[in-house]
PDB file of N, CA and C in Angstrom:
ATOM      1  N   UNK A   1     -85.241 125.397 -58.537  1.00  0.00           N
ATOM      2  CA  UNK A   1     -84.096 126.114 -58.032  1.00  0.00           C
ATOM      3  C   UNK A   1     -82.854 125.725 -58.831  1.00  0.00           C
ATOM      4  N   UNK A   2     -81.954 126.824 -59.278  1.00  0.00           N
ATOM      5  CA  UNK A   2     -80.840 126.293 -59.996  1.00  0.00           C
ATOM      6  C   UNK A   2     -79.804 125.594 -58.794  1.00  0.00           C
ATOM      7  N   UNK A   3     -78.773 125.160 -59.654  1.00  0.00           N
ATOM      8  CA  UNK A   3     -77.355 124.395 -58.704  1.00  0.00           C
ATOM      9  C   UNK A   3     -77.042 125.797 -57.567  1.00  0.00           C
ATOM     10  N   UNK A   4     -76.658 126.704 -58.325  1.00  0.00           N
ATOM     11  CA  UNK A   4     -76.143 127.683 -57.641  1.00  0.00           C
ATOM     12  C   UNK A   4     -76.555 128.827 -56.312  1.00  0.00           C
ATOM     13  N   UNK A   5     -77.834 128.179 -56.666  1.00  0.00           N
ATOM     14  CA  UNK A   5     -79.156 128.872 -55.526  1.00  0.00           C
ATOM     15  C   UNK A   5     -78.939 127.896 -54.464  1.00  0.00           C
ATOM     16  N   UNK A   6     -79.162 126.779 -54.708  1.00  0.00           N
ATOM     17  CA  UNK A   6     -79.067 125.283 -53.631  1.00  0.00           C
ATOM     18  C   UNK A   6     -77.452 125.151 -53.209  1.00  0.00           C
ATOM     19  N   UNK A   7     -76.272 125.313 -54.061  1.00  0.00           N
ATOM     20  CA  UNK A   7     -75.034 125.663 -53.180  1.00  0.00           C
ATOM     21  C   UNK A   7     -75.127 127.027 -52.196  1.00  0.00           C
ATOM     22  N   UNK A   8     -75.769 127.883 -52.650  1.00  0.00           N
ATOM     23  CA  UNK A   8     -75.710 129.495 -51.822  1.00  0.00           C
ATOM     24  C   UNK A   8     -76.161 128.822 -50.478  1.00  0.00           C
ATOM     25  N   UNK A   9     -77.031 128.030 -50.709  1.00  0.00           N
ATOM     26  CA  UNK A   9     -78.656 128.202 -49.469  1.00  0.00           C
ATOM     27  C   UNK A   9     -77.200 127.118 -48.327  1.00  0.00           C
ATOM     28  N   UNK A  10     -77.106 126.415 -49.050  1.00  0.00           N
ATOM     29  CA  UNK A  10     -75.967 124.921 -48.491  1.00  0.00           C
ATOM     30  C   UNK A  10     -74.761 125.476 -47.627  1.00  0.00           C
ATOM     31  N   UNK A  11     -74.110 126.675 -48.120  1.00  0.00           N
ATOM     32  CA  UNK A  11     -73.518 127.404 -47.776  1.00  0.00           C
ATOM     33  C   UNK A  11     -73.823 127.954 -46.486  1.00  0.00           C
ATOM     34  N   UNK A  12     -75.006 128.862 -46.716  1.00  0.00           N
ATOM     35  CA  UNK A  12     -75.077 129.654 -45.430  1.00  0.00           C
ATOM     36  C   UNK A  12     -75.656 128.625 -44.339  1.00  0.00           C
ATOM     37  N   UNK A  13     -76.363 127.482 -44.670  1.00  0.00           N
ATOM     38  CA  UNK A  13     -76.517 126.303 -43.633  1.00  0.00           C
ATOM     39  C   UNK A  13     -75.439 125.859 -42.563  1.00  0.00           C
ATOM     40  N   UNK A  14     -74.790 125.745 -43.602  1.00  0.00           N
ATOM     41  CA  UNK A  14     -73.682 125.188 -42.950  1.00  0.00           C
ATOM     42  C   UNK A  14     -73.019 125.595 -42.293  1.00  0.00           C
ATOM     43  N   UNK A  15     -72.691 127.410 -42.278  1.00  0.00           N
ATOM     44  CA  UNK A  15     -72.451 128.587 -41.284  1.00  0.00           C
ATOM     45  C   UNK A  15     -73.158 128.562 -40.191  1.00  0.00           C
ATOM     46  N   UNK A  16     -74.527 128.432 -40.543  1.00  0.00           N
ATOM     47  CA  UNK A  16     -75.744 128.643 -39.341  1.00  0.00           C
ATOM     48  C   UNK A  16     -75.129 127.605 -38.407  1.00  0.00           C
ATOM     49  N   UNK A  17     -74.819 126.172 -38.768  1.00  0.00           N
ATOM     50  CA  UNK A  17     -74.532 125.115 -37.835  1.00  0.00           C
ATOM     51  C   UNK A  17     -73.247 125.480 -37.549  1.00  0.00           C
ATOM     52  N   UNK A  18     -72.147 125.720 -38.479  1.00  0.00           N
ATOM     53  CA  UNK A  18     -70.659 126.006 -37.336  1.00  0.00           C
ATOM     54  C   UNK A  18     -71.379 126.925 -36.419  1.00  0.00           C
ATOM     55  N   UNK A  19     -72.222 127.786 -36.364  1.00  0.00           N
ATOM     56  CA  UNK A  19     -72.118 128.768 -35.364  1.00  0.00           C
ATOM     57  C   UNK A  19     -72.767 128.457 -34.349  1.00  0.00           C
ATOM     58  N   UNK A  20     -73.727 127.625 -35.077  1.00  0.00           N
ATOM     59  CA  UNK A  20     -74.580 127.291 -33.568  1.00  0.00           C
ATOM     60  C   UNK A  20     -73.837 126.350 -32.259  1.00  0.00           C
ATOM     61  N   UNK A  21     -73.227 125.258 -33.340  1.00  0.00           N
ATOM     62  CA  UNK A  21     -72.054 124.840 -32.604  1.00  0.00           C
ATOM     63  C   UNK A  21     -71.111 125.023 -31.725  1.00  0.00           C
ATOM     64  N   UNK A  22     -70.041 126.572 -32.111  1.00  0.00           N
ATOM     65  CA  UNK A  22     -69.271 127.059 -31.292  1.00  0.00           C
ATOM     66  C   UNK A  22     -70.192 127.794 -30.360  1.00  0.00           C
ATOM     67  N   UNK A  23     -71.205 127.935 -30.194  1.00  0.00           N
ATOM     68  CA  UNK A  23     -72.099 128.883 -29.330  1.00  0.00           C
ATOM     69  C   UNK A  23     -72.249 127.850 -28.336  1.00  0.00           C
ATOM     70  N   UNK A  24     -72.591 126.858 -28.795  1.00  0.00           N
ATOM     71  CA  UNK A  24     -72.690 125.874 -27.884  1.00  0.00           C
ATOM     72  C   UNK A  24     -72.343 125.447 -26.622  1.00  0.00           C
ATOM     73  N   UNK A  25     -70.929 125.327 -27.752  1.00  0.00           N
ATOM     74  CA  UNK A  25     -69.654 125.086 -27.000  1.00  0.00           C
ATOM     75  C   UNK A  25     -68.979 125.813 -26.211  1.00  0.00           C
ATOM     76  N   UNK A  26     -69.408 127.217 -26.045  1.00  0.00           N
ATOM     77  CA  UNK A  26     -68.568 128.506 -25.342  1.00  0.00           C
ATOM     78  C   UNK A  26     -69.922 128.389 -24.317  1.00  0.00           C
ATOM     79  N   UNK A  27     -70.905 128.090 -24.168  1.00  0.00           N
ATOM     80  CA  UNK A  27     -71.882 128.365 -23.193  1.00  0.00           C
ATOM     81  C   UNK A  27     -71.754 127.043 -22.018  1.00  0.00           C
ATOM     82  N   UNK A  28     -71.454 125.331 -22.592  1.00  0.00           N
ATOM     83  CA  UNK A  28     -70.869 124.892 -22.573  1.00  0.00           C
ATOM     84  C   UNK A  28     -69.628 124.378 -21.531  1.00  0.00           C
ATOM     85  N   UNK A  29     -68.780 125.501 -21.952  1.00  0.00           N
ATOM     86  CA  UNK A  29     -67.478 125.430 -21.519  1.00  0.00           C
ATOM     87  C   UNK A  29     -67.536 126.613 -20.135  1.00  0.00           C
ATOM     88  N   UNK A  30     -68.208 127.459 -20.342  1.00  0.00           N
ATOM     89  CA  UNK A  30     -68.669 128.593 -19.408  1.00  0.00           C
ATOM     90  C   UNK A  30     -69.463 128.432 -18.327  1.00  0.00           C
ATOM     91  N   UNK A  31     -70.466 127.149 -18.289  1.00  0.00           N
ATOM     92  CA  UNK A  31     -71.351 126.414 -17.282  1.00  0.00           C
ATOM     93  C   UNK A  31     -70.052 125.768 -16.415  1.00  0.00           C
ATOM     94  N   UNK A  32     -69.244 124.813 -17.161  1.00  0.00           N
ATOM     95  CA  UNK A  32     -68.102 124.139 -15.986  1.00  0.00           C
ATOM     96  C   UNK A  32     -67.436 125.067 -15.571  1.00  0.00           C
ATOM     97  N   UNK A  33     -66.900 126.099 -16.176  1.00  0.00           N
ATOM     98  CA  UNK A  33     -66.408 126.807 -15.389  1.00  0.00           C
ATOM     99  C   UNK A  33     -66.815 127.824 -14.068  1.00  0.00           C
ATOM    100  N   UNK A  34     -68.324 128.237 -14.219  1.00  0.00           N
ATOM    101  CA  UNK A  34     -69.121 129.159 -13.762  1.00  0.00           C
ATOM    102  C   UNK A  34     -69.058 128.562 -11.913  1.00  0.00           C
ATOM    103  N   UNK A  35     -69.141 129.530 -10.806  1.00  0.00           N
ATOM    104  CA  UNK A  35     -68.655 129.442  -9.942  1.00  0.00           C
ATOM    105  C   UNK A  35     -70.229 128.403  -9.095  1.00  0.00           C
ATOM    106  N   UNK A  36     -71.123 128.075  -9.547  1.00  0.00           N
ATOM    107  CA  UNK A  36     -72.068 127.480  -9.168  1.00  0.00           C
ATOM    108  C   UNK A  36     -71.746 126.138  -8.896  1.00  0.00           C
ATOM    109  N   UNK A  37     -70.792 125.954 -10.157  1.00  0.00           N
ATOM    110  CA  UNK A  37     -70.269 124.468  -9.839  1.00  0.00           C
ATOM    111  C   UNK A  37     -68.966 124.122  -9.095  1.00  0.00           C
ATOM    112  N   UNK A  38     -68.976 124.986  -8.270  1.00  0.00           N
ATOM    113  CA  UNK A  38     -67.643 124.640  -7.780  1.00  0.00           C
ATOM    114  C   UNK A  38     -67.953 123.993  -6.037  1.00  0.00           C
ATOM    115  N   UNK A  39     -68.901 124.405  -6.132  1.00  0.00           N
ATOM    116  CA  UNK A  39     -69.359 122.821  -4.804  1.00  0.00           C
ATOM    117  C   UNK A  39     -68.642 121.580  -4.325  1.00  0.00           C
ATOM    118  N   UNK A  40     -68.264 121.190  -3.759  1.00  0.00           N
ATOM    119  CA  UNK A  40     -68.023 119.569  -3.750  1.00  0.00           C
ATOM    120  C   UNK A  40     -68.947 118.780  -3.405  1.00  0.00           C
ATOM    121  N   UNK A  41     -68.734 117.769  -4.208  1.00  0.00           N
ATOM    122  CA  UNK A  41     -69.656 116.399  -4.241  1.00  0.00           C
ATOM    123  C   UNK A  41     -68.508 115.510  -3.870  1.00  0.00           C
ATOM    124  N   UNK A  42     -69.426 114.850  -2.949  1.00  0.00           N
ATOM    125  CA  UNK A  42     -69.124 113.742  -2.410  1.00  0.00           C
ATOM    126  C   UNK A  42     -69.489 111.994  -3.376  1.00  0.00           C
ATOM    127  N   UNK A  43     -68.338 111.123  -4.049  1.00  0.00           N
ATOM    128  CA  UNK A  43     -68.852 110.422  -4.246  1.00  0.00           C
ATOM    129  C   UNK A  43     -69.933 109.196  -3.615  1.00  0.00           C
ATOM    130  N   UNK A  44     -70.775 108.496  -3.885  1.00  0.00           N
ATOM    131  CA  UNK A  44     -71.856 107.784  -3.149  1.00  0.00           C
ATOM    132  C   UNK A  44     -71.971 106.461  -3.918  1.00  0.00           C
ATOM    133  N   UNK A  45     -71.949 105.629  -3.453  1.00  0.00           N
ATOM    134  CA  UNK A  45     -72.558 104.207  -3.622  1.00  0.00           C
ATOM    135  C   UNK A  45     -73.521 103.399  -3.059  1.00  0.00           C
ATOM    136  N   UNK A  46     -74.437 103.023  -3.669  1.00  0.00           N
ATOM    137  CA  UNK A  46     -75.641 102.150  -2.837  1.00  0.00           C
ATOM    138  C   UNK A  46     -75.616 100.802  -3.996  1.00  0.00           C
ATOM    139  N   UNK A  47     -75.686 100.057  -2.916  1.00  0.00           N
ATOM    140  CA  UNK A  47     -75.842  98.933  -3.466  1.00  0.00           C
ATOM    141  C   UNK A  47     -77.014  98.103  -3.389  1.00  0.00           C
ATOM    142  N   UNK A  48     -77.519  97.646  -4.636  1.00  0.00           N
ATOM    143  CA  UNK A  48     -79.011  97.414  -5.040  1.00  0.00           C
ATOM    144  C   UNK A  48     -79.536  96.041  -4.579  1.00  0.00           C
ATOM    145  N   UNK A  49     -80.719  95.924  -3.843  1.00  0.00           N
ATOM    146  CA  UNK A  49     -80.923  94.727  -3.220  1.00  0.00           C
ATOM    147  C   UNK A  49     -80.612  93.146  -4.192  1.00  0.00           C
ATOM    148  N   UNK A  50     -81.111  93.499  -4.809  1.00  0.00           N
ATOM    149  CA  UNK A  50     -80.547  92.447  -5.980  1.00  0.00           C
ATOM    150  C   UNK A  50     -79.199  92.039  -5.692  1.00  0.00           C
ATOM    151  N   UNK A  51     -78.391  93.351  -5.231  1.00  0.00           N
ATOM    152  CA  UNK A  51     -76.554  92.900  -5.876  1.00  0.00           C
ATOM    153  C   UNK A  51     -76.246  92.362  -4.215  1.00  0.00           C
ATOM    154  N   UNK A  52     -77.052  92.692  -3.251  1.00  0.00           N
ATOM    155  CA  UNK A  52     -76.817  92.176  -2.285  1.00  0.00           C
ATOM    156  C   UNK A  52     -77.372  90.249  -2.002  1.00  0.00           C
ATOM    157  N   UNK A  53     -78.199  90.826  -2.635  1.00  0.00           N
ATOM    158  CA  UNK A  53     -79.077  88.907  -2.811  1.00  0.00           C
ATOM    159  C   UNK A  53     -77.780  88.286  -3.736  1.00  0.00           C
ATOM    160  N   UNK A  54     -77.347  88.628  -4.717  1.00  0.00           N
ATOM    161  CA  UNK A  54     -75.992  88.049  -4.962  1.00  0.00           C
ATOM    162  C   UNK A  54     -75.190  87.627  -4.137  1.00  0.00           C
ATOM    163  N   UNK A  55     -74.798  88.196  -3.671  1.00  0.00           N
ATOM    164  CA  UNK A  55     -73.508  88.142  -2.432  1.00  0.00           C
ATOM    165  C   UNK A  55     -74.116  86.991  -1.710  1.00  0.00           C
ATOM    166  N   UNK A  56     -75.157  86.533  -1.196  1.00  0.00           N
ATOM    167  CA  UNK A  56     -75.655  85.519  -0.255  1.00  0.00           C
ATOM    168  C   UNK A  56     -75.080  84.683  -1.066  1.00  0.00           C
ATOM    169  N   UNK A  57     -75.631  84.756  -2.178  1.00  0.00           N
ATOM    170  CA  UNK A  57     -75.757  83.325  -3.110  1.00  0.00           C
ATOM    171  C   UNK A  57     -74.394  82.744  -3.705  1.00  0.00           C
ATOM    172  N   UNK A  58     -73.757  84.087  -3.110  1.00  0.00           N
ATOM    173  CA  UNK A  58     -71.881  83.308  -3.989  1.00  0.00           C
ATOM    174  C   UNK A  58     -71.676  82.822  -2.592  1.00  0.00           C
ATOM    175  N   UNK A  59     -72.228  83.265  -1.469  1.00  0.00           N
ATOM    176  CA  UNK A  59     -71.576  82.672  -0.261  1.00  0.00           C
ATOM    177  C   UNK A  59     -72.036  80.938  -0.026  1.00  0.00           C
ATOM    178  N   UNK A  60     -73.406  81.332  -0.856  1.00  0.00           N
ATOM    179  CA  UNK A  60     -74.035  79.536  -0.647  1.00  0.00           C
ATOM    180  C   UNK A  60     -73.405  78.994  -1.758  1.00  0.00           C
ATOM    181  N   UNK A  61     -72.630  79.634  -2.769  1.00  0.00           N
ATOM    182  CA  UNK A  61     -72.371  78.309  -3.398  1.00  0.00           C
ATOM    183  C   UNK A  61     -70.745  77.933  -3.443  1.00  0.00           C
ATOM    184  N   UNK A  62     -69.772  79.101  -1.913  1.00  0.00           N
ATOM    185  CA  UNK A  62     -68.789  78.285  -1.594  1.00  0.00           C
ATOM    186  C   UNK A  62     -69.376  77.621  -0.492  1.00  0.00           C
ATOM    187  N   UNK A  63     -70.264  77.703   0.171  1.00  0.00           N
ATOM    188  CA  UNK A  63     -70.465  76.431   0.928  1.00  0.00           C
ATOM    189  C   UNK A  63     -70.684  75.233   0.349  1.00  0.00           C
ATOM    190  N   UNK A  64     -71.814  75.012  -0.736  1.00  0.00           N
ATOM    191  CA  UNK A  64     -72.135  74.098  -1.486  1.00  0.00           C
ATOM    192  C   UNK A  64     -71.141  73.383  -1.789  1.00  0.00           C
ATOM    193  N   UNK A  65     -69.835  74.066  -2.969  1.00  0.00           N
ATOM    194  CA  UNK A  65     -68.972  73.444  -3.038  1.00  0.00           C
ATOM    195  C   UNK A  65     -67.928  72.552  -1.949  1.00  0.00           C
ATOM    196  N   UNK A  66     -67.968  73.529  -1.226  1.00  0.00           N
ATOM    197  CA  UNK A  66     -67.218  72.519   0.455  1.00  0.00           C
ATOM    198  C   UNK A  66     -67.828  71.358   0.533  1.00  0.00           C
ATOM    199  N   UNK A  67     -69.077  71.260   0.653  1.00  0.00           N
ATOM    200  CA  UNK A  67     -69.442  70.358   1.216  1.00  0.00           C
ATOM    201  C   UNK A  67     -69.883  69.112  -0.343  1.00  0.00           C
ATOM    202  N   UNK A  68     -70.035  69.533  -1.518  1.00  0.00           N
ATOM    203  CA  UNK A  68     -69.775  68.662  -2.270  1.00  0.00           C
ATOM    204  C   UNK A  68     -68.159  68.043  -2.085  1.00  0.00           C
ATOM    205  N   UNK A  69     -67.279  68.677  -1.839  1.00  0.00           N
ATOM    206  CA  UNK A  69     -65.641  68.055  -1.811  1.00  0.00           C
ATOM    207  C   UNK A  69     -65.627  67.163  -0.892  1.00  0.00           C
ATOM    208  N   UNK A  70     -66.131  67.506   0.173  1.00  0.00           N
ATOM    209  CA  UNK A  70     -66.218  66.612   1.669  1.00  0.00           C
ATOM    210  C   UNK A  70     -67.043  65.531   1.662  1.00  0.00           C
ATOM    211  N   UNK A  71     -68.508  65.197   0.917  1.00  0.00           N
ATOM    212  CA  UNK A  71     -69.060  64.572   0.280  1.00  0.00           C
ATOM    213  C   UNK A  71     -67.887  63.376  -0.895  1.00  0.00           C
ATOM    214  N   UNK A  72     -67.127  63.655  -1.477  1.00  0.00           N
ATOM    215  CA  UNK A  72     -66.643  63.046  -2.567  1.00  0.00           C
ATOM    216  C   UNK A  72     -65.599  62.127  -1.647  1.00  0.00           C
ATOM    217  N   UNK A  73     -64.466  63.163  -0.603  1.00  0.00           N
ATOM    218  CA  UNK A  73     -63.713  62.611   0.268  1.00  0.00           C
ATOM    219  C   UNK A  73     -64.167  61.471   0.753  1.00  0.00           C
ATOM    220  N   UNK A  74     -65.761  61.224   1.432  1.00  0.00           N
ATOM    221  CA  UNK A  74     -66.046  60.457   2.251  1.00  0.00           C
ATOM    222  C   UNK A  74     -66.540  59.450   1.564  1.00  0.00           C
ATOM    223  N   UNK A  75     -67.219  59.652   0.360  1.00  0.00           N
ATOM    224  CA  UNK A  75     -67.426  58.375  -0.711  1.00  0.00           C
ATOM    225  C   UNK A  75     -66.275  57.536  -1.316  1.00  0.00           C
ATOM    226  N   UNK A  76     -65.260  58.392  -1.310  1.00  0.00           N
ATOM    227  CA  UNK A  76     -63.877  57.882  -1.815  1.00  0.00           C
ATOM    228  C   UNK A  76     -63.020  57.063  -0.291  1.00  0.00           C
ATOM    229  N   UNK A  77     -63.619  57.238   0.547  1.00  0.00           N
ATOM    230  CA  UNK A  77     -62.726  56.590   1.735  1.00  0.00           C
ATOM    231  C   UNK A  77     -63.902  55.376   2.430  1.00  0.00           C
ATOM    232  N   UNK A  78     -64.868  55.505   1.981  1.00  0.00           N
ATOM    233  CA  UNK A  78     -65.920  54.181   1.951  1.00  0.00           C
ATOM    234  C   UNK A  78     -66.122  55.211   3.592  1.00  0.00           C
ATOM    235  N   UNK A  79     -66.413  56.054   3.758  1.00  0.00           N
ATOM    236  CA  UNK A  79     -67.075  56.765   5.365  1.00  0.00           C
ATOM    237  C   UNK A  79     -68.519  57.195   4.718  1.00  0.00           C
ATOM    238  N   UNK A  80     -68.988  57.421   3.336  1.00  0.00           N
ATOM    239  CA  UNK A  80     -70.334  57.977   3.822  1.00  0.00           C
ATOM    240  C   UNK A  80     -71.170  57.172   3.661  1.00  0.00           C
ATOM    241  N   UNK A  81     -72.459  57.038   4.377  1.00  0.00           N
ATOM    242  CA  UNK A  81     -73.157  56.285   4.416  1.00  0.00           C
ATOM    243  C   UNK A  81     -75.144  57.031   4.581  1.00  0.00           C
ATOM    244  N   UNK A  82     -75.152  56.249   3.815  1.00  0.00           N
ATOM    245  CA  UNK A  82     -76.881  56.376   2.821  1.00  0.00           C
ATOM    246  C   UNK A  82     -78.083  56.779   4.238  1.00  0.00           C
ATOM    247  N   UNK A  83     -78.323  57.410   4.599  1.00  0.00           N
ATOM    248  CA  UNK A  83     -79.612  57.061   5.347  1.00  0.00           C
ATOM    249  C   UNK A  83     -80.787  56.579   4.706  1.00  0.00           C
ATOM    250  N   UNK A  84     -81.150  55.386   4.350  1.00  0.00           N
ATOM    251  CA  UNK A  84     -82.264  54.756   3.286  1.00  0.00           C
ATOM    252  C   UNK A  84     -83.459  55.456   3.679  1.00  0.00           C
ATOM    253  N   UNK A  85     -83.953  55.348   5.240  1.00  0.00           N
ATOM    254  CA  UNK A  85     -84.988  55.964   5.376  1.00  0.00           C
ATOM    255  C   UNK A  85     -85.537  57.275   5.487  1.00  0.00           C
ATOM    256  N   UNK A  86     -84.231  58.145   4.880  1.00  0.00           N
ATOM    257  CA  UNK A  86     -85.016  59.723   5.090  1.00  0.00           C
ATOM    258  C   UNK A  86     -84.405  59.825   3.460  1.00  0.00           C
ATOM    259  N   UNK A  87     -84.220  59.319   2.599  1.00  0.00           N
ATOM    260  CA  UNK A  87     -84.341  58.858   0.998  1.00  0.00           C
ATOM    261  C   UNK A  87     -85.567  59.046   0.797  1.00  0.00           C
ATOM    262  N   UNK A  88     -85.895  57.707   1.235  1.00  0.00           N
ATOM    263  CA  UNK A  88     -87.518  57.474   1.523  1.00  0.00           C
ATOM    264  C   UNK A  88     -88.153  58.378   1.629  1.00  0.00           C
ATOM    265  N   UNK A  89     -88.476  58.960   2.984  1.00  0.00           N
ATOM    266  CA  UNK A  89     -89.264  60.196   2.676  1.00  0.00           C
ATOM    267  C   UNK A  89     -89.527  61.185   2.165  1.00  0.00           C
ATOM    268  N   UNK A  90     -88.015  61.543   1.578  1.00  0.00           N
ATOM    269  CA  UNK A  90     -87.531  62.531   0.638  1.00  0.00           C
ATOM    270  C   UNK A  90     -88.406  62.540  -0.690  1.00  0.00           C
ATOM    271  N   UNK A  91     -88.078  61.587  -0.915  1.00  0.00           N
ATOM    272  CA  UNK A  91     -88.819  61.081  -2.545  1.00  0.00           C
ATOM    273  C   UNK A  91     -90.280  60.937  -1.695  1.00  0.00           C
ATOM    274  N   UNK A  92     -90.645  60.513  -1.465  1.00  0.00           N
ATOM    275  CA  UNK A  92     -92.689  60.329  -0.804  1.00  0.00           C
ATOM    276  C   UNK A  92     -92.844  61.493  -0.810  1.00  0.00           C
ATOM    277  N   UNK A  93     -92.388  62.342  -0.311  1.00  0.00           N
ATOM    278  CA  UNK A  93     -92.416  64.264  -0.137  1.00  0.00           C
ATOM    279  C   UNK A  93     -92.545  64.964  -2.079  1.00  0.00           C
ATOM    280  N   UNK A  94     -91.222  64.320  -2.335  1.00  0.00           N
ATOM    281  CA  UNK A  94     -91.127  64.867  -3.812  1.00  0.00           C
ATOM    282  C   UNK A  94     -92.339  64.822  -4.558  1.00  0.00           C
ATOM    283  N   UNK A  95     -92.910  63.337  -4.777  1.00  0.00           N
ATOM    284  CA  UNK A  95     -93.686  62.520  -5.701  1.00  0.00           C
ATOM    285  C   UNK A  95     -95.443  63.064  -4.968  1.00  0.00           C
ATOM    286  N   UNK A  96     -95.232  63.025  -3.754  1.00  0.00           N
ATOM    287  CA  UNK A  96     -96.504  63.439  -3.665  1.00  0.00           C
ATOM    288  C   UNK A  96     -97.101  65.072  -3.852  1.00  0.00           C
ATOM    289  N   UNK A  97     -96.287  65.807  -3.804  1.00  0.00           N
ATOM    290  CA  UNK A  97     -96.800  66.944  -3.881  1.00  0.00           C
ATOM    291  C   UNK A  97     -96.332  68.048  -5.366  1.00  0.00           C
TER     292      UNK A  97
END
């Protein structure tokens, strides 16, 4: 094929696509407007069990934190005190199973 055959062909391509384009775009633009869509929708939110299992877990970890602060308070004022024997079992529980 010469240059001038392959610019012709390039040419009318490139017509074919502006046109298909604005066709597009007028069919497009003619759907939003078209009286089918003129319905109202109501926006909706659901929230996904997951995002709700979140929410627990930020709630357990301002408790956590409380009670680490209150924990620190009472080590710092010589008030908390060790229960050795449920340590004990704690760890026997851990180690054995």
């Amino acid at each position: 094929m010469s240059v001038e055959a392959i610019s012709s062909t390039l040419t009318m391509l490139e017509r074919m696509h502006k046109s298909l384009l604005e066709l597009a775009y007028k069919n497009q633009v003619r759907n939003v407007k078209s009286d089918t869509n003129k319905a109202s929708f109501a926006d909706k939110i659901e929230i996904s069990k997951a995002a709700q299992d979140m929410k627990s877990v930020s709630t357990y970890s301002t408790e956590r934190a409380d009670r680490v602060q209150q924990l620190k308070k009472d080590i710092d004022s010589g008030e908390y005190k060790v229960d050795a024997r449920k340590v004990a079992e704690d760890m026997l529980k851990y180690y054995r199973f």
